[in-house]
N, C-alpha and C. Protein backbone atom coordinates (compact mmCIF):
# COMPACT_ATOMS: atom_id res chain seq x y z
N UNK A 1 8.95 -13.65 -6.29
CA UNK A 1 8.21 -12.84 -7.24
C UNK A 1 9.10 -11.67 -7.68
N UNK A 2 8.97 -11.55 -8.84
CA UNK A 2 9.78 -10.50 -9.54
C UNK A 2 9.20 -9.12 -9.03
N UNK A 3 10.39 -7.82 -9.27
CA UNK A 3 9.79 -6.62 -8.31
C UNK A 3 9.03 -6.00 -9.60
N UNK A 4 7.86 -5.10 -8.83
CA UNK A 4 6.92 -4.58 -10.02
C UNK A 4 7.32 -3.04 -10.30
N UNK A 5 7.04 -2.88 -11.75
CA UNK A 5 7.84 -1.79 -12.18
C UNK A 5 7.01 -0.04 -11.36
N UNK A 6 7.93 0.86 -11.44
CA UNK A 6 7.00 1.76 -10.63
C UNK A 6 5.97 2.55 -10.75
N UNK A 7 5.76 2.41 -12.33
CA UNK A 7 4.84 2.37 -13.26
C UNK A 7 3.49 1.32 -13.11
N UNK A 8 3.46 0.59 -12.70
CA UNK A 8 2.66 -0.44 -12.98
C UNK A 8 1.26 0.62 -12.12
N UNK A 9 0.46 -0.19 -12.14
CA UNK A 9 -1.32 0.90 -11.72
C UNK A 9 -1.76 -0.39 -10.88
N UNK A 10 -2.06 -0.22 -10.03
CA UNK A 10 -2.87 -0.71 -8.79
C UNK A 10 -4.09 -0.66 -8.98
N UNK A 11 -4.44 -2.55 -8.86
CA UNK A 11 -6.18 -2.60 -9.37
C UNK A 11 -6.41 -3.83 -8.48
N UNK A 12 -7.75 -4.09 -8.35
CA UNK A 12 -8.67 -4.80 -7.45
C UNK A 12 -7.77 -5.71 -7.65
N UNK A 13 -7.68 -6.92 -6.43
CA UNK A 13 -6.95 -8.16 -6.87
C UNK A 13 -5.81 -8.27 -6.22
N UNK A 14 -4.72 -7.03 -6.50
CA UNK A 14 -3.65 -7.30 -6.55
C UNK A 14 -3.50 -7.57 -4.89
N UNK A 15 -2.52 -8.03 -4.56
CA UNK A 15 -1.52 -8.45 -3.36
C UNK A 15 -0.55 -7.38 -3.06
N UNK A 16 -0.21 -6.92 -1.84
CA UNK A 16 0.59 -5.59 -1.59
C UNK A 16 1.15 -5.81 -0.42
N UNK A 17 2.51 -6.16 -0.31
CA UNK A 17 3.39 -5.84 1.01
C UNK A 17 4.01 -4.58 1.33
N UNK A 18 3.57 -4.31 2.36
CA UNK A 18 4.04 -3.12 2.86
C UNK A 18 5.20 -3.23 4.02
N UNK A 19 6.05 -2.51 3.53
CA UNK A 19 6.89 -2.28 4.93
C UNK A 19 7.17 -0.77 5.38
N UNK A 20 7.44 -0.70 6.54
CA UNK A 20 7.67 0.47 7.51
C UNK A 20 8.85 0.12 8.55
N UNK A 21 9.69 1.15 8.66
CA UNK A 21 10.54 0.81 9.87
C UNK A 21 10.27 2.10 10.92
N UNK A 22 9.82 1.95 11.37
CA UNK A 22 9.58 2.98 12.70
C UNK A 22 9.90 2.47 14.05
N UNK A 23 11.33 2.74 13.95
CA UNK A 23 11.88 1.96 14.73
C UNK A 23 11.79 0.57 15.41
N UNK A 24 10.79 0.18 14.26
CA UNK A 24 10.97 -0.86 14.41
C UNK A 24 10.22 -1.57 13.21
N UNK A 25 10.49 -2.94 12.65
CA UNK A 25 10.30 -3.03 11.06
C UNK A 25 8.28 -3.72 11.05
N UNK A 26 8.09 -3.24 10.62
CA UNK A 26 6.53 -3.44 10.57
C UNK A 26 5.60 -4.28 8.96
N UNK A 27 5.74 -5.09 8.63
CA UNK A 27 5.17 -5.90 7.21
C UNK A 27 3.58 -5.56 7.68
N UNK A 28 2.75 -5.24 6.23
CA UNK A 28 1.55 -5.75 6.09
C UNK A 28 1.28 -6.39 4.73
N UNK A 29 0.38 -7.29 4.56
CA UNK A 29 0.22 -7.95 3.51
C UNK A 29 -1.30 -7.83 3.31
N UNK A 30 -2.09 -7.33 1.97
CA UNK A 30 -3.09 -7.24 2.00
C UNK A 30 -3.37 -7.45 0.48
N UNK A 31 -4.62 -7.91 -0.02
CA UNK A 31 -5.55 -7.37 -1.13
C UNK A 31 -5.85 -6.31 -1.30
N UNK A 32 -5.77 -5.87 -2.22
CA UNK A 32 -7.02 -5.00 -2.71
C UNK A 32 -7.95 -5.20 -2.66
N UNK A 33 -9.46 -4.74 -1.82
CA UNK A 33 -10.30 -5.05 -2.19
C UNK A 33 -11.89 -4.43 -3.18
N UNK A 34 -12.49 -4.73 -2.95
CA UNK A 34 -13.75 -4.34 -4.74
C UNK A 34 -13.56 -2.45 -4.55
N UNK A 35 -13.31 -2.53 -3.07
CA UNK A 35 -13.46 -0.92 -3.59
C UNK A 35 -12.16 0.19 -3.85
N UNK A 36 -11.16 -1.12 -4.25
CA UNK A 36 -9.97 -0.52 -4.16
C UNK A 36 -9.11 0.11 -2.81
N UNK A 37 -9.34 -0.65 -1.65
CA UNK A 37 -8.32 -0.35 -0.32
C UNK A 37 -8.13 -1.41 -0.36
N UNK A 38 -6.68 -0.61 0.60
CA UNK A 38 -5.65 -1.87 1.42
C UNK A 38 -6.05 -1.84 2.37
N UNK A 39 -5.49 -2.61 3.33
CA UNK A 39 -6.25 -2.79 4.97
C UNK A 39 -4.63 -2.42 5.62
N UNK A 40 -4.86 -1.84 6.47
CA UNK A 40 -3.84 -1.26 6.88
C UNK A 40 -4.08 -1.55 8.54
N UNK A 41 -4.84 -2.21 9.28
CA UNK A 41 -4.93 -3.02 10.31
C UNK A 41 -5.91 -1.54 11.38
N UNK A 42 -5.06 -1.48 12.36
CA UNK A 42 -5.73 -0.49 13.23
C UNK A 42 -5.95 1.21 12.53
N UNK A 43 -5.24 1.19 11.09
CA UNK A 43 -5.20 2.58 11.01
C UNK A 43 -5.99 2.75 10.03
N UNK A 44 -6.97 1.63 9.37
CA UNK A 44 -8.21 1.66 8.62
C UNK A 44 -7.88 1.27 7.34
N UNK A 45 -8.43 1.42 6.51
CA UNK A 45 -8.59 1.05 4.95
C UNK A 45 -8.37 2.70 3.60
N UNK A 46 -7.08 2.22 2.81
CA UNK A 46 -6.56 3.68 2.57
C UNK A 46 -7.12 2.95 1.03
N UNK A 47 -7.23 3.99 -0.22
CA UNK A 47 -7.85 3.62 -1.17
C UNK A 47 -6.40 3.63 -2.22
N UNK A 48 -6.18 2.55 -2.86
CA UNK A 48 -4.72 2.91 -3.85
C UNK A 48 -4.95 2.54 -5.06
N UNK A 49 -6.62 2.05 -4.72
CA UNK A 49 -6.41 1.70 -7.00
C UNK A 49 -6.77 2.65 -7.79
N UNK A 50 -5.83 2.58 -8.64
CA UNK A 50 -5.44 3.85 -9.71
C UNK A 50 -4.24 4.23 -9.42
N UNK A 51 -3.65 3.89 -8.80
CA UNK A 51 -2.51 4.68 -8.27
C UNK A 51 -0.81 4.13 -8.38
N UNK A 52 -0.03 4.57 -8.90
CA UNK A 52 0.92 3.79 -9.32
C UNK A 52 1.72 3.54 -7.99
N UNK A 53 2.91 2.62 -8.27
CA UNK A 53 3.38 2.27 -7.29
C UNK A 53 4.15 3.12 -5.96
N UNK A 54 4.57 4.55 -7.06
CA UNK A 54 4.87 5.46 -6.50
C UNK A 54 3.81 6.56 -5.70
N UNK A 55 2.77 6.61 -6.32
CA UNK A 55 1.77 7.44 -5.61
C UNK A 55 1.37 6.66 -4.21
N UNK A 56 1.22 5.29 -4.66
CA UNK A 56 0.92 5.05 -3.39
C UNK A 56 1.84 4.99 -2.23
N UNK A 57 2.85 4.59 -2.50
CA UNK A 57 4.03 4.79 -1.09
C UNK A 57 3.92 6.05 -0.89
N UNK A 58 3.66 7.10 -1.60
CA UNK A 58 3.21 8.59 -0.70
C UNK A 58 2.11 8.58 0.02
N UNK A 59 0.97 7.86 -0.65
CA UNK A 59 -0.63 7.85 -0.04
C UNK A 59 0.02 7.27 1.27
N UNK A 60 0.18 6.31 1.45
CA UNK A 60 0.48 5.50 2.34
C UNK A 60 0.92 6.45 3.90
N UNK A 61 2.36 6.93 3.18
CA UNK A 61 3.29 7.86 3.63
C UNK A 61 2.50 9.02 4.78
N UNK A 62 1.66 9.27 4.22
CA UNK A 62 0.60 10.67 4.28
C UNK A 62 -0.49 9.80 5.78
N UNK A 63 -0.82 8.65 5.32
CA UNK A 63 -1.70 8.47 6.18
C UNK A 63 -0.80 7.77 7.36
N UNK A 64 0.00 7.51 7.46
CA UNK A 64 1.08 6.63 8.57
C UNK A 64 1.25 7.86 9.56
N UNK A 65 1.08 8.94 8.40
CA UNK A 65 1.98 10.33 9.26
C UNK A 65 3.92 10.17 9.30
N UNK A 66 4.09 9.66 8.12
CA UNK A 66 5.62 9.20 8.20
C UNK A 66 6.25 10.76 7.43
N UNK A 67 7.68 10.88 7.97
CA UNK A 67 8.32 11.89 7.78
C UNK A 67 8.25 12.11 6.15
């Protein structure tokens, strides 16, 4: 799959891999779902639609507690 521009806006539907390396490399793969979260496994459901590709790797960022 081609990479998505960083512009693009995050809406119900879409598909989202996440990676993290905290010392050690961590993938999640999720939907969006109707109410606009990702599932982020033990650390709950973060909300990213509306949010461009860049806002959300901060949202993300923010809730991981990453540097």
């Amino acid at each position: 799959m081609p990479p998505v521009s960083n512009l693009y806006v995050i809406g119900f539907g879409d598909v989202l891999t996440v990676g993290v390396i905290d010392g050690q490399e961590t993938l999640r793969e999720s939907m969006i779902d109707e109410e606009g979260r990702f599932d982020l496994g033990e650390r709950g459901r973060v909300r990213l639609e509306g949010q461009t590709i860049l806002q959300a790797s901060h949202t993300l960022g923010q809730v991981m507690k990453l540097p």
